[in-house]
N, C-alpha and C. Protein backbone atom coordinates (compact mmCIF):
# COMPACT_ATOMS: atom_id res chain seq x y z
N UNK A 1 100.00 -15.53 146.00
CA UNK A 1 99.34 -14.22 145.94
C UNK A 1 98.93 -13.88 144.50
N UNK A 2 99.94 -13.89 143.57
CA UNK A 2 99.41 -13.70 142.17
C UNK A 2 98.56 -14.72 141.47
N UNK A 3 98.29 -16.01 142.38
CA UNK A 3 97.14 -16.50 142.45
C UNK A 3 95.29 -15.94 142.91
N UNK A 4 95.49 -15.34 143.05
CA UNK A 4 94.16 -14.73 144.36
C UNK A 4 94.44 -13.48 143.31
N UNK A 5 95.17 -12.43 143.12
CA UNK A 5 95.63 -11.74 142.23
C UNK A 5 94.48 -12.21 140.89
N UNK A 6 94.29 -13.19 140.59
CA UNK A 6 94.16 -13.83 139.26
C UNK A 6 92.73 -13.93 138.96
N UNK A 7 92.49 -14.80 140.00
CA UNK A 7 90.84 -14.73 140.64
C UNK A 7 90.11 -13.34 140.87
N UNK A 8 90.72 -12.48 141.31
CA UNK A 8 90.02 -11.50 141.49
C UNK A 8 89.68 -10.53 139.92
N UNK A 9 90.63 -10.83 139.78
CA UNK A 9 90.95 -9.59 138.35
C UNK A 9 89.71 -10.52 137.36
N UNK A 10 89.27 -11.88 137.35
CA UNK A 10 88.59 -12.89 136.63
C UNK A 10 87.53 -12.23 136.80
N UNK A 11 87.01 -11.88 138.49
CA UNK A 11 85.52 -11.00 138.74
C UNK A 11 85.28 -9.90 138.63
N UNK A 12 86.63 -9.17 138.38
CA UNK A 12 85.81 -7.47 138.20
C UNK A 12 85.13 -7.03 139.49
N UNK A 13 86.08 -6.97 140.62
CA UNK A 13 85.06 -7.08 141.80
C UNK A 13 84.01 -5.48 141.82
N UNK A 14 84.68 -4.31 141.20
CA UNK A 14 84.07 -3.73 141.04
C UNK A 14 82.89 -3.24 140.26
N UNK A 15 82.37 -4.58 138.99
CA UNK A 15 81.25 -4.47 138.60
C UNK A 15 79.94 -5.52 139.70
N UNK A 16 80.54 -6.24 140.42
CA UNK A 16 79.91 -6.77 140.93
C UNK A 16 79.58 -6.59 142.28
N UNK A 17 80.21 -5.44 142.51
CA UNK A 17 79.98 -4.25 143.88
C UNK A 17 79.17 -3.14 143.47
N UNK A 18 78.86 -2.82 142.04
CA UNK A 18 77.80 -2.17 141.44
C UNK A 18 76.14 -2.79 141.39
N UNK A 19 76.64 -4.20 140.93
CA UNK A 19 75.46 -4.99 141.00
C UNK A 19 74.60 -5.10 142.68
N UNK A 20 75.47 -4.99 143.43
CA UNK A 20 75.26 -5.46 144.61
C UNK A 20 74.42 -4.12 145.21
N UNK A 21 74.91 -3.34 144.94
CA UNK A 21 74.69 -1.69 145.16
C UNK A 21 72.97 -1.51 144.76
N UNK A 22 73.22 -1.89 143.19
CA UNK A 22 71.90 -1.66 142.67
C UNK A 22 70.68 -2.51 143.16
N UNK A 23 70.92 -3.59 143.73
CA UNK A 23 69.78 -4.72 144.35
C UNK A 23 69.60 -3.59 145.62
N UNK A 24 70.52 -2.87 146.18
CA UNK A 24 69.97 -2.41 147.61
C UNK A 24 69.02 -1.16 146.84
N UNK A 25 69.29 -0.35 145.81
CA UNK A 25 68.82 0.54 145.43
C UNK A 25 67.63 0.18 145.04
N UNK A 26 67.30 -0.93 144.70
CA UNK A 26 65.94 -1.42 144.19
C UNK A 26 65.05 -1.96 145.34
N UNK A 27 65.82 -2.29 146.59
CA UNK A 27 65.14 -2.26 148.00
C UNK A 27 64.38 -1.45 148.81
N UNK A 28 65.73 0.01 148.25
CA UNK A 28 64.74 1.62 148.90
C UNK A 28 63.47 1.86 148.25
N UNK A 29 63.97 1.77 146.36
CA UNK A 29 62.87 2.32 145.81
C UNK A 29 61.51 1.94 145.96
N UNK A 30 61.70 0.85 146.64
CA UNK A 30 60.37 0.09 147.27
C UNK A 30 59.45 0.40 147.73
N UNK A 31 60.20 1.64 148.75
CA UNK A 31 59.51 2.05 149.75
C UNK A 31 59.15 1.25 151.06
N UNK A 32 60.17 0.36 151.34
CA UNK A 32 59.99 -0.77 152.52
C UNK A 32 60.95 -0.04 153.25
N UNK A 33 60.78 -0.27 154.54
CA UNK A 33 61.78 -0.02 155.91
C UNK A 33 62.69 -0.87 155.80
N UNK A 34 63.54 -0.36 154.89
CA UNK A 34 64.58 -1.84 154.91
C UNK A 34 65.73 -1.89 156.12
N UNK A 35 65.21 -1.27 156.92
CA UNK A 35 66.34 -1.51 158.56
C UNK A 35 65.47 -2.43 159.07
N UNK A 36 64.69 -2.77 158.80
CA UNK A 36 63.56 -4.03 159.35
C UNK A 36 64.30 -5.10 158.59
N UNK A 37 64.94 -5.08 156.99
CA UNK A 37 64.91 -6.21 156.72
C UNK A 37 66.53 -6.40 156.16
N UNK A 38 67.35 -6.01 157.53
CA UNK A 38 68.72 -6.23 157.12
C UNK A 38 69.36 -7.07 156.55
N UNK A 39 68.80 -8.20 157.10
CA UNK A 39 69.14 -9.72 156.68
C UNK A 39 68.80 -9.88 155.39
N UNK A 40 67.82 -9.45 154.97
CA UNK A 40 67.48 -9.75 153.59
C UNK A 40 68.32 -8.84 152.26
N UNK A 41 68.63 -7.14 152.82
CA UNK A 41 69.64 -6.86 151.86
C UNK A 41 70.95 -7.25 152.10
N UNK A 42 71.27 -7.77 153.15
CA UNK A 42 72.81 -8.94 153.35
C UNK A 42 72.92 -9.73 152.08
N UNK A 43 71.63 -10.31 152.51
CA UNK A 43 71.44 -11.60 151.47
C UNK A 43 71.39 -11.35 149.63
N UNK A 44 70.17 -10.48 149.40
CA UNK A 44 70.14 -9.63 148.22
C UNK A 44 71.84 -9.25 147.98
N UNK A 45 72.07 -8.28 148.46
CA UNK A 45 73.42 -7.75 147.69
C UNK A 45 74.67 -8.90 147.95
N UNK A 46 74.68 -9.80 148.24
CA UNK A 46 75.47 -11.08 148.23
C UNK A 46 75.09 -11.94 147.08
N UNK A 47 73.69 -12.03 146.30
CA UNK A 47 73.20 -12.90 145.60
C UNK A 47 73.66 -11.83 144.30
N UNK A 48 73.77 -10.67 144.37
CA UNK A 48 73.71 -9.83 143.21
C UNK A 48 75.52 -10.25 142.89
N UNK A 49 76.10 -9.64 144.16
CA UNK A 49 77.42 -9.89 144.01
C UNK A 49 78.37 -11.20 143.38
N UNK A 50 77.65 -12.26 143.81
CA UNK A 50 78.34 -13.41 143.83
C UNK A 50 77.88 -14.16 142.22
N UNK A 51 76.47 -13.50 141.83
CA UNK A 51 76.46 -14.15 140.66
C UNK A 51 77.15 -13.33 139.46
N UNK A 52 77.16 -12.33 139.71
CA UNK A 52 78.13 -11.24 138.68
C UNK A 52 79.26 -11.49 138.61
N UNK A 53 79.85 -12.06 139.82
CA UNK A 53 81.85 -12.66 139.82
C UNK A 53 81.50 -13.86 138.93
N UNK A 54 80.20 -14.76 138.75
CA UNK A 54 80.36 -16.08 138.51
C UNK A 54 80.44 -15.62 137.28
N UNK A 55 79.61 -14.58 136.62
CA UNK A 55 79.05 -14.36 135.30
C UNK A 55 80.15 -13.82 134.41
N UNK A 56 80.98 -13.09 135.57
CA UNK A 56 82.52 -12.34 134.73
C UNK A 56 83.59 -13.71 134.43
N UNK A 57 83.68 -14.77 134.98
CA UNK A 57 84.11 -15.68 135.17
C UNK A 57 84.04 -16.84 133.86
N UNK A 58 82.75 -17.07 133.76
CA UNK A 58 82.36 -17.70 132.21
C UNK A 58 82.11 -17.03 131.10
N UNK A 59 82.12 -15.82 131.16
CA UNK A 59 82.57 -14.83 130.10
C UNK A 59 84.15 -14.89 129.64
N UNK A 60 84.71 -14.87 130.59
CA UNK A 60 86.28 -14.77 130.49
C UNK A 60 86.78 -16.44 129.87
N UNK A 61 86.00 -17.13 130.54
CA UNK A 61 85.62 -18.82 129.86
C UNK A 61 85.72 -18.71 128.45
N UNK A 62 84.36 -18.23 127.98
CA UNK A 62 83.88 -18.81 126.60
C UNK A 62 84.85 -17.39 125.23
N UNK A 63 85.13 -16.59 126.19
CA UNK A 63 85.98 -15.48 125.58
C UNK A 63 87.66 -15.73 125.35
N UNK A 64 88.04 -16.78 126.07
CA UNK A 64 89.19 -17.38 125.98
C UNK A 64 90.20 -17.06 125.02
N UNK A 65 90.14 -17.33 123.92
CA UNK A 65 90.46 -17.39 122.61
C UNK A 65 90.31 -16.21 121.83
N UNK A 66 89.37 -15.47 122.08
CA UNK A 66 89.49 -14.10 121.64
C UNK A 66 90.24 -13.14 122.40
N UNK A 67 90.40 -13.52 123.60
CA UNK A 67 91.36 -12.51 124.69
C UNK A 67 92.48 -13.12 124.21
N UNK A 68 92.97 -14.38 123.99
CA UNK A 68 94.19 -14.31 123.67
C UNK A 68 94.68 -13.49 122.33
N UNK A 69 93.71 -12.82 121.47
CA UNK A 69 94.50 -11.91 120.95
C UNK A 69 94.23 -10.53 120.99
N UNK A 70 93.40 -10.18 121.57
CA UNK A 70 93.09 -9.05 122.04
C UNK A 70 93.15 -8.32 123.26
N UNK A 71 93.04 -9.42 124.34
CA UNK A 71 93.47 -8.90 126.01
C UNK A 71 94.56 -10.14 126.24
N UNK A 72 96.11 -10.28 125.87
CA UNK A 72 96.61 -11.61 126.59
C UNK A 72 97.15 -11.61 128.11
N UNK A 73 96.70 -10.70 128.30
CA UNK A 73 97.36 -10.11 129.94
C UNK A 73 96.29 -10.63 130.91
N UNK A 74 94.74 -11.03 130.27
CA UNK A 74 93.82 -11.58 131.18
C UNK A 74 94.11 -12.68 131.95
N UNK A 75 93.52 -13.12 133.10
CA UNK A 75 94.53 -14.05 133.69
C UNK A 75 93.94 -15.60 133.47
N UNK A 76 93.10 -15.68 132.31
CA UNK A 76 93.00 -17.04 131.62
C UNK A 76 93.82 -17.37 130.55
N UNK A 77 94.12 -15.82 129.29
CA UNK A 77 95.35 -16.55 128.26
C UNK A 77 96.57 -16.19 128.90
N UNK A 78 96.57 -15.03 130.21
CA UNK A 78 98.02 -15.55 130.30
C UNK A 78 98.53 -16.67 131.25
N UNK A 79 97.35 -17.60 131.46
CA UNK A 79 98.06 -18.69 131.82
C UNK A 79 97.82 -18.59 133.30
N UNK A 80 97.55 -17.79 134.29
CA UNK A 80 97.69 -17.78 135.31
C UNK A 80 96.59 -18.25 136.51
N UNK A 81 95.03 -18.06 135.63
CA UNK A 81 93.70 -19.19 135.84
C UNK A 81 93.68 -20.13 134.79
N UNK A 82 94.04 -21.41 134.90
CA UNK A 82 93.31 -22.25 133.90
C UNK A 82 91.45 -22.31 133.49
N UNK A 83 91.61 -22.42 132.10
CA UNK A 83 90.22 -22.81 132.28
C UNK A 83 89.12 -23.13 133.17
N UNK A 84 89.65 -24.60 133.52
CA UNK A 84 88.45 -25.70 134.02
C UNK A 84 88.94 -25.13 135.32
N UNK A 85 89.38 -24.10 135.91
CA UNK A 85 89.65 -23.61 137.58
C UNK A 85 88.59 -22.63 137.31
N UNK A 86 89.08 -21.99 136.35
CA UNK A 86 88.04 -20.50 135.75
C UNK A 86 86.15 -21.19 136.36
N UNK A 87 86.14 -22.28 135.49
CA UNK A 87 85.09 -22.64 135.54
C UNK A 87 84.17 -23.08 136.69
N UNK A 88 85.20 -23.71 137.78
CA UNK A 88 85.29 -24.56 138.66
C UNK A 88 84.64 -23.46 140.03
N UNK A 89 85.49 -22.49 139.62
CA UNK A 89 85.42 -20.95 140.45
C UNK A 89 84.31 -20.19 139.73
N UNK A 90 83.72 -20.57 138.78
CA UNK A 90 82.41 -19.74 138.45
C UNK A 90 81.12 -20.74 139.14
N UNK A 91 81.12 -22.28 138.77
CA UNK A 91 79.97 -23.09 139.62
C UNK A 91 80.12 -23.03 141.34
N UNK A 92 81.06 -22.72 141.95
CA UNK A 92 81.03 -22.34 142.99
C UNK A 92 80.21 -20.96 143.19
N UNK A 93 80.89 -19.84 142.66
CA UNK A 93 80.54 -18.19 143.27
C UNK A 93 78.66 -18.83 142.84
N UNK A 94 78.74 -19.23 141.39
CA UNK A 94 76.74 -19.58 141.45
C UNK A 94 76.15 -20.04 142.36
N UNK A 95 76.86 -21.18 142.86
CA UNK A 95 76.20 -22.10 144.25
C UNK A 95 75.97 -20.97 145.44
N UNK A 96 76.76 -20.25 145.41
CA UNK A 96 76.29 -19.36 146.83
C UNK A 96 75.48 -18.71 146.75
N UNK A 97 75.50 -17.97 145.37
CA UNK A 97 74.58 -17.09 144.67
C UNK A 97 72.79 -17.72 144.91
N UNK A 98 73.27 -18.54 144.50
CA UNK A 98 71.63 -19.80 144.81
C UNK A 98 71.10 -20.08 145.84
N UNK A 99 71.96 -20.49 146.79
CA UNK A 99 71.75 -20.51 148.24
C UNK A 99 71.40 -19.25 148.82
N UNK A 100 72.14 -18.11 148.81
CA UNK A 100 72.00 -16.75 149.22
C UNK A 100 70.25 -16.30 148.56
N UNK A 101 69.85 -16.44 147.50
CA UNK A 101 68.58 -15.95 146.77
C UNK A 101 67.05 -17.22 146.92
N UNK A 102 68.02 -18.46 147.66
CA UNK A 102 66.69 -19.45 147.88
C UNK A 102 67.12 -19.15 149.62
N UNK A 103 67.45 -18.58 149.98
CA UNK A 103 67.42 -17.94 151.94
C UNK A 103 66.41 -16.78 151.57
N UNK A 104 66.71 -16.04 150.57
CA UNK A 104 65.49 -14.47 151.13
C UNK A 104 64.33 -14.88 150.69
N UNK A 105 63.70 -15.63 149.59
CA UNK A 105 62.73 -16.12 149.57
C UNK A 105 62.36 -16.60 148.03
N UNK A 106 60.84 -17.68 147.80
CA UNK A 106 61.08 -18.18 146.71
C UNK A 106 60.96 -17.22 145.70
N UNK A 107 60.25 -16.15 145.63
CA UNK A 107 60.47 -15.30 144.79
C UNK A 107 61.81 -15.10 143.94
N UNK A 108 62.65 -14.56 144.89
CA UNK A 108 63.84 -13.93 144.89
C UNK A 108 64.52 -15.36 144.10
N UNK A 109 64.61 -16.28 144.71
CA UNK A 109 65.27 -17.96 144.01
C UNK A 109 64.81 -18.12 142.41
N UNK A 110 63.41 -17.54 142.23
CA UNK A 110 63.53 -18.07 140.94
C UNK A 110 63.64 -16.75 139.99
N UNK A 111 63.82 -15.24 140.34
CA UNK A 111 64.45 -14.10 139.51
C UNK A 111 65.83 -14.92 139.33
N UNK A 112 66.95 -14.86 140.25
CA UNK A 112 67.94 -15.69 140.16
C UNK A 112 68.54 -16.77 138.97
N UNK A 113 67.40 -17.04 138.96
CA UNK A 113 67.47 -18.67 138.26
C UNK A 113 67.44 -17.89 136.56
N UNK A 114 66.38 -17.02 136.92
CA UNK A 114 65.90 -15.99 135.37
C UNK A 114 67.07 -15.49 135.07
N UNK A 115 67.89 -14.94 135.70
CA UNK A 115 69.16 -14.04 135.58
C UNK A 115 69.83 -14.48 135.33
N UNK A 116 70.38 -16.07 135.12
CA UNK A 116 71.25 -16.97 135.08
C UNK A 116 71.18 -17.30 133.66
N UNK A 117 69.68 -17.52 133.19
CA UNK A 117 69.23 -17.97 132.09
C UNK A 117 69.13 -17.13 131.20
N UNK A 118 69.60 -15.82 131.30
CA UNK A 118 69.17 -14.71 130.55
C UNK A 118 70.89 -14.65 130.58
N UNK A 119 71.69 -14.24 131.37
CA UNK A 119 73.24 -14.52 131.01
C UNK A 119 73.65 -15.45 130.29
N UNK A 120 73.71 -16.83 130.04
CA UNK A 120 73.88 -17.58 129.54
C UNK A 120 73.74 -17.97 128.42
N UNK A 121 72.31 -17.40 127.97
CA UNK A 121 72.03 -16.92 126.48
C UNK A 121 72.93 -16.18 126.21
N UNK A 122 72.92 -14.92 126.55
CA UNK A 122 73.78 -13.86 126.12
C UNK A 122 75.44 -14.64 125.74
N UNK A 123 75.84 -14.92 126.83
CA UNK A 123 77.13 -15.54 126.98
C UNK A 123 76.90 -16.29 125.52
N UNK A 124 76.42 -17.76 125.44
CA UNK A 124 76.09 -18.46 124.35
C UNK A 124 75.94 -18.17 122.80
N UNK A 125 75.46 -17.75 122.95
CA UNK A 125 74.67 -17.34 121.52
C UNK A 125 74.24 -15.71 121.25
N UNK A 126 74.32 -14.85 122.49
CA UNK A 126 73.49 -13.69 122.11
C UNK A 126 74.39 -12.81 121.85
N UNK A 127 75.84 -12.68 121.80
CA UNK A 127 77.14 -11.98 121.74
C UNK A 127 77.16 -11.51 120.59
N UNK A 128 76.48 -12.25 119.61
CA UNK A 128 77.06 -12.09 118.18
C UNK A 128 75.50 -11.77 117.60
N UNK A 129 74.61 -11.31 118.47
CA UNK A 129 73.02 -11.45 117.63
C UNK A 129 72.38 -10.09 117.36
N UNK A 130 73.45 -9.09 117.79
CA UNK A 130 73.15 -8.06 117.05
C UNK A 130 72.11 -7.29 118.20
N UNK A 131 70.90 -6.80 117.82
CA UNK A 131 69.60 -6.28 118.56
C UNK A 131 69.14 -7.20 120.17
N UNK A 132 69.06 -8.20 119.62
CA UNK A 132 68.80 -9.51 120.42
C UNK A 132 69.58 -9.50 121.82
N UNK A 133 70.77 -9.24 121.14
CA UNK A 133 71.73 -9.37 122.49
C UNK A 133 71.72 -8.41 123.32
N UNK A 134 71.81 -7.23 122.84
CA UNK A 134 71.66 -5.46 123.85
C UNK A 134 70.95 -5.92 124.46
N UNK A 135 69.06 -6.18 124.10
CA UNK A 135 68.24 -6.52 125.14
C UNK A 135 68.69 -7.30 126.03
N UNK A 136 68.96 -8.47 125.56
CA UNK A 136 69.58 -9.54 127.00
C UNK A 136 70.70 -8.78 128.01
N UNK A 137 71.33 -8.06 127.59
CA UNK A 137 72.43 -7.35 128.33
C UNK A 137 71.45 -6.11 129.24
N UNK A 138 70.60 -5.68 128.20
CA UNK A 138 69.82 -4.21 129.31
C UNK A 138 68.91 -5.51 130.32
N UNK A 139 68.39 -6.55 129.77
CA UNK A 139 67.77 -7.34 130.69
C UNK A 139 68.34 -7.09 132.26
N UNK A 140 69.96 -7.86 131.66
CA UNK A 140 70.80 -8.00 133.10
C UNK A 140 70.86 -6.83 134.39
N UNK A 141 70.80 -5.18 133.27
CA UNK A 141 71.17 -4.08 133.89
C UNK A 141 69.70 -3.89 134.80
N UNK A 142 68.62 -4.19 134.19
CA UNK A 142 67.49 -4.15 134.54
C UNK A 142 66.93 -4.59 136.42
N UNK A 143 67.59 -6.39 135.96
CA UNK A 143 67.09 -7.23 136.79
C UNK A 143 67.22 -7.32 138.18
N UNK A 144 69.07 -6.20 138.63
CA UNK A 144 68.79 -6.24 140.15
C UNK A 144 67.84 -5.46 140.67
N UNK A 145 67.65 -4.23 139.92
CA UNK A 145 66.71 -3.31 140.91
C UNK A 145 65.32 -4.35 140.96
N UNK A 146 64.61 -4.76 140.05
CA UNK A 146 63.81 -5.99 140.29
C UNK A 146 63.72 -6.74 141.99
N UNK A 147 65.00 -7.99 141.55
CA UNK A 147 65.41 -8.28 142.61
C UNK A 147 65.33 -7.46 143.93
N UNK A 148 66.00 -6.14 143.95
CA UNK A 148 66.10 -5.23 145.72
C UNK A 148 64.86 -5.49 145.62
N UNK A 149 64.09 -5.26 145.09
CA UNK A 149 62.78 -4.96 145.48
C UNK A 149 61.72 -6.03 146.07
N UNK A 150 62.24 -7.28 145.25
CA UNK A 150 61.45 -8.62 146.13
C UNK A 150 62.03 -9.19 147.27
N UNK A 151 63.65 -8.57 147.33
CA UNK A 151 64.34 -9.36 148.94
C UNK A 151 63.63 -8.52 150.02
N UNK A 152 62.53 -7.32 149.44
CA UNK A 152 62.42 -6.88 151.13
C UNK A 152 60.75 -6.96 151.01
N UNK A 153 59.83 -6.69 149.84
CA UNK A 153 59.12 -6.57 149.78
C UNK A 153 58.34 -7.83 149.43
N UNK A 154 58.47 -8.85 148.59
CA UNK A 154 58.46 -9.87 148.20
C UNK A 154 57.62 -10.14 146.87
N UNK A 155 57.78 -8.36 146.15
CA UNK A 155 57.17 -8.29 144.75
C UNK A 155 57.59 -6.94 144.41
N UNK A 156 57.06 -6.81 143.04
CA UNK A 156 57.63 -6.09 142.79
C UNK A 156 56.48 -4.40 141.95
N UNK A 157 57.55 -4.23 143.45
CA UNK A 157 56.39 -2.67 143.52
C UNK A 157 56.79 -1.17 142.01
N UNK A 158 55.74 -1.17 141.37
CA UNK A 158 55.57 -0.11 140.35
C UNK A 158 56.30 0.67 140.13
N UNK A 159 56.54 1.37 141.46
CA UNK A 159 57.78 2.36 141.14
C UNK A 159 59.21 1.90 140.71
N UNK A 160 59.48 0.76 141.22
CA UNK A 160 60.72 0.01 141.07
C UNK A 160 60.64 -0.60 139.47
N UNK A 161 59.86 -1.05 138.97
CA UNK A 161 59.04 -1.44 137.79
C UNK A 161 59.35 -0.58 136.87
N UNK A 162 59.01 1.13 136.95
CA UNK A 162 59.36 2.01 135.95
C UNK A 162 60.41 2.59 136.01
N UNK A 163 61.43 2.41 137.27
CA UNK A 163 62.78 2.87 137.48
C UNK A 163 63.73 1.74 136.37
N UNK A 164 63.74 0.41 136.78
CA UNK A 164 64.10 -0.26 136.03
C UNK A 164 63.65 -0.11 134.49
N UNK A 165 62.42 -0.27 133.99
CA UNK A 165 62.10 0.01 132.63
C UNK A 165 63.22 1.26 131.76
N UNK A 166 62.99 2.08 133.09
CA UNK A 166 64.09 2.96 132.20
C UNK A 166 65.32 2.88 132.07
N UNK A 167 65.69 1.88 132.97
CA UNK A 167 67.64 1.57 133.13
C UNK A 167 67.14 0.60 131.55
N UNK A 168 66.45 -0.30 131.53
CA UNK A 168 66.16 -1.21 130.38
C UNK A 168 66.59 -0.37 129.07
N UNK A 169 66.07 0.73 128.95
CA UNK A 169 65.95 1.48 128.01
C UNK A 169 66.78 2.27 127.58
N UNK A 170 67.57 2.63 128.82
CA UNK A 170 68.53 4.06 128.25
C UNK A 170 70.30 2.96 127.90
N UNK A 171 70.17 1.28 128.65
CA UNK A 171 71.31 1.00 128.08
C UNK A 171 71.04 -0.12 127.04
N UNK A 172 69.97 -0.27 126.58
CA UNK A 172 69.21 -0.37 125.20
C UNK A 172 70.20 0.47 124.55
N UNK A 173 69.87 1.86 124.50
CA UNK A 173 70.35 2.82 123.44
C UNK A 173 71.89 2.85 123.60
N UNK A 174 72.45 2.56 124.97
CA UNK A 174 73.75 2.30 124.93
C UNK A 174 74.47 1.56 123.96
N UNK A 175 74.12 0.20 124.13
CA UNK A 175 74.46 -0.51 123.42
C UNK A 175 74.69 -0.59 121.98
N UNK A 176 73.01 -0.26 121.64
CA UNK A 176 73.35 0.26 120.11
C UNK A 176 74.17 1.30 119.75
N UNK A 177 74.68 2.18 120.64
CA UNK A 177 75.54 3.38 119.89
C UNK A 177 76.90 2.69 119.82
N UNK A 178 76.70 1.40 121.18
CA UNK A 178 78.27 0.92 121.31
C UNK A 178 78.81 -0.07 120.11
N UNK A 179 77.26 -0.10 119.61
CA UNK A 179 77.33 -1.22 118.15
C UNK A 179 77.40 -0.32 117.10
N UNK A 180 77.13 0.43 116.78
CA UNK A 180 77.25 0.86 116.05
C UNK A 180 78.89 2.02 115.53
N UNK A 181 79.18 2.03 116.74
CA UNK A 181 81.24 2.73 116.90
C UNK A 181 81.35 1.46 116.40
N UNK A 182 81.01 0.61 116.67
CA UNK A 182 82.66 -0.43 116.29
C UNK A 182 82.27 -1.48 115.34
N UNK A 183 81.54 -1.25 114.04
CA UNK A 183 81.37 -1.87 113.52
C UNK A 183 82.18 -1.17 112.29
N UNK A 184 82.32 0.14 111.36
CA UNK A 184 83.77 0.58 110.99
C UNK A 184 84.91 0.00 111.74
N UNK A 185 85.47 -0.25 112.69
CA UNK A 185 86.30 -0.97 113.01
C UNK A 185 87.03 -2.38 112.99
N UNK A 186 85.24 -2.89 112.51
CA UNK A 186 85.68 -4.25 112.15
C UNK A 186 85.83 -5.35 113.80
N UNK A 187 85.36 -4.91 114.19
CA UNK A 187 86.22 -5.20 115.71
C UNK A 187 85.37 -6.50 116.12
N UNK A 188 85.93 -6.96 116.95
CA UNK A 188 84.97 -7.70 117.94
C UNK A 188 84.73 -7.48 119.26
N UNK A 189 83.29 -7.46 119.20
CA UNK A 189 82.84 -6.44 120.43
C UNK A 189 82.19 -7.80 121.92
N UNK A 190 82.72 -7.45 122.66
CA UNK A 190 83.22 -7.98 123.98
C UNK A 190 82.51 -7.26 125.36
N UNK A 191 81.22 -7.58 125.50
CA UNK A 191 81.01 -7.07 126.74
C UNK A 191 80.79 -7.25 128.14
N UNK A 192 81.32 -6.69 129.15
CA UNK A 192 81.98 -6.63 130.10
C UNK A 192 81.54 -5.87 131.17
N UNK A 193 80.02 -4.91 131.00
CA UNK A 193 79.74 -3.86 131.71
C UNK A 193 78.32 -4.69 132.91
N UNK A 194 78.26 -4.11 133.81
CA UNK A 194 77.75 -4.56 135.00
C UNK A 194 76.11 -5.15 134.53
N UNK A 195 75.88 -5.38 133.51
CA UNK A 195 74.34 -5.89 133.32
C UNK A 195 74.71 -7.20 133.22
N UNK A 196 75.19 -7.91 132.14
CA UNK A 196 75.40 -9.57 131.92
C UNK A 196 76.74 -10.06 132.27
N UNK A 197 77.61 -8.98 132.91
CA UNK A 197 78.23 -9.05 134.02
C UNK A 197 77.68 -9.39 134.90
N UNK A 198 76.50 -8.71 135.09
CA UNK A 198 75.73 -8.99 136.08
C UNK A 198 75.31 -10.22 136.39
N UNK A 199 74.76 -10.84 135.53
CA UNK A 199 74.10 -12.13 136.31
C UNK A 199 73.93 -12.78 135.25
């Protein structure tokens, strides 16, 4: 049990029940009958969900070493996910994630693929890049409402376009205020919130 315990606490199931949330929200804003296209926000908020557990997952990966002195209770330094399981359990939750977003359509398969590639930077290299990185992170916050919007519609309709622009924007400014607290601190800043969480 404090296995499964371990795994879960790795995904943050509740940022990735946000993510999932926001792909359906980007479905309404559409303006599509989405009781016509149940199957497709099944699918959508499963692809949102499952890549955000993967994404909290290799965060907690490449963050390893810094949680061990700052979070050691996480359940990679304290021992209770290994690594290469951590990891093992993030290329899985992706695989479904992939499968789930190449079922609603090719559209939707290759946002996916974008979202992956835009986390991964971040994860990689964009953590520490200052300006560079917020964007990649508001990217993430951005990209499900995107997504709702092509699992039902199969593009992406204007209104959904300037709803997102503004999520882009207002955690843009997030970020920077969040960079800017903790740089008197000296700190190392670690993020964790439902955008590159996200995907």
């Amino acid at each position: 049990m404090s296995r499964l315990s371990g795994l879960l606490r790795l995904i943050r199931p509740v940022n990735c029940l946000m993510v999932g949330f926001a792909v359906i929200v980007g479905a309404v804003l559409s303006g599509s009958n989405v009781s016509n296209t149940r199957t497709n926000l099944i699918l959508g908020f499963t692809t949102g969900f499952m890549l955000t557990a993967a994404s909290m997952a290799i965060n907690d990966y490449y963050d390893r070493e810094i949680d061990a002195v700052n979070e050691p209770d996480r359940p990679i330094p304290s021992g209770l996910i290994k690594p290469k399981e951590a990891l093992t359990f993030a290329f899985t939750l992706t695989a479904i994630g992939f499968a789930t977003s190449y079922l609603t359509n090719t559209f939707c398969f290759l946002i996916s693929l974008f979202a992956w590639l835009v986390f991964m930077t971040y994860t990689t290299v964009g953590k520490r890049s200052g300006l560079p990185g917020n964007f990649l992170v508001s990217l993430c916050v951005a990209i499900p409402l995107i997504y709702g919007s092509c699992t039902v519609v199969n593009a992406i309709e204007l209104n959904v376009l300037i709803f997102a622009s503004m999520a882009f924007l207002s955690n843009t400014g997030r970020e920077i205020t969040k960079g800017i607290v903790d740089v008197p601190r000296g700190q190392n800043k670690k993020h964790t919130n439902s955008g590159c969480s996200l995907w």
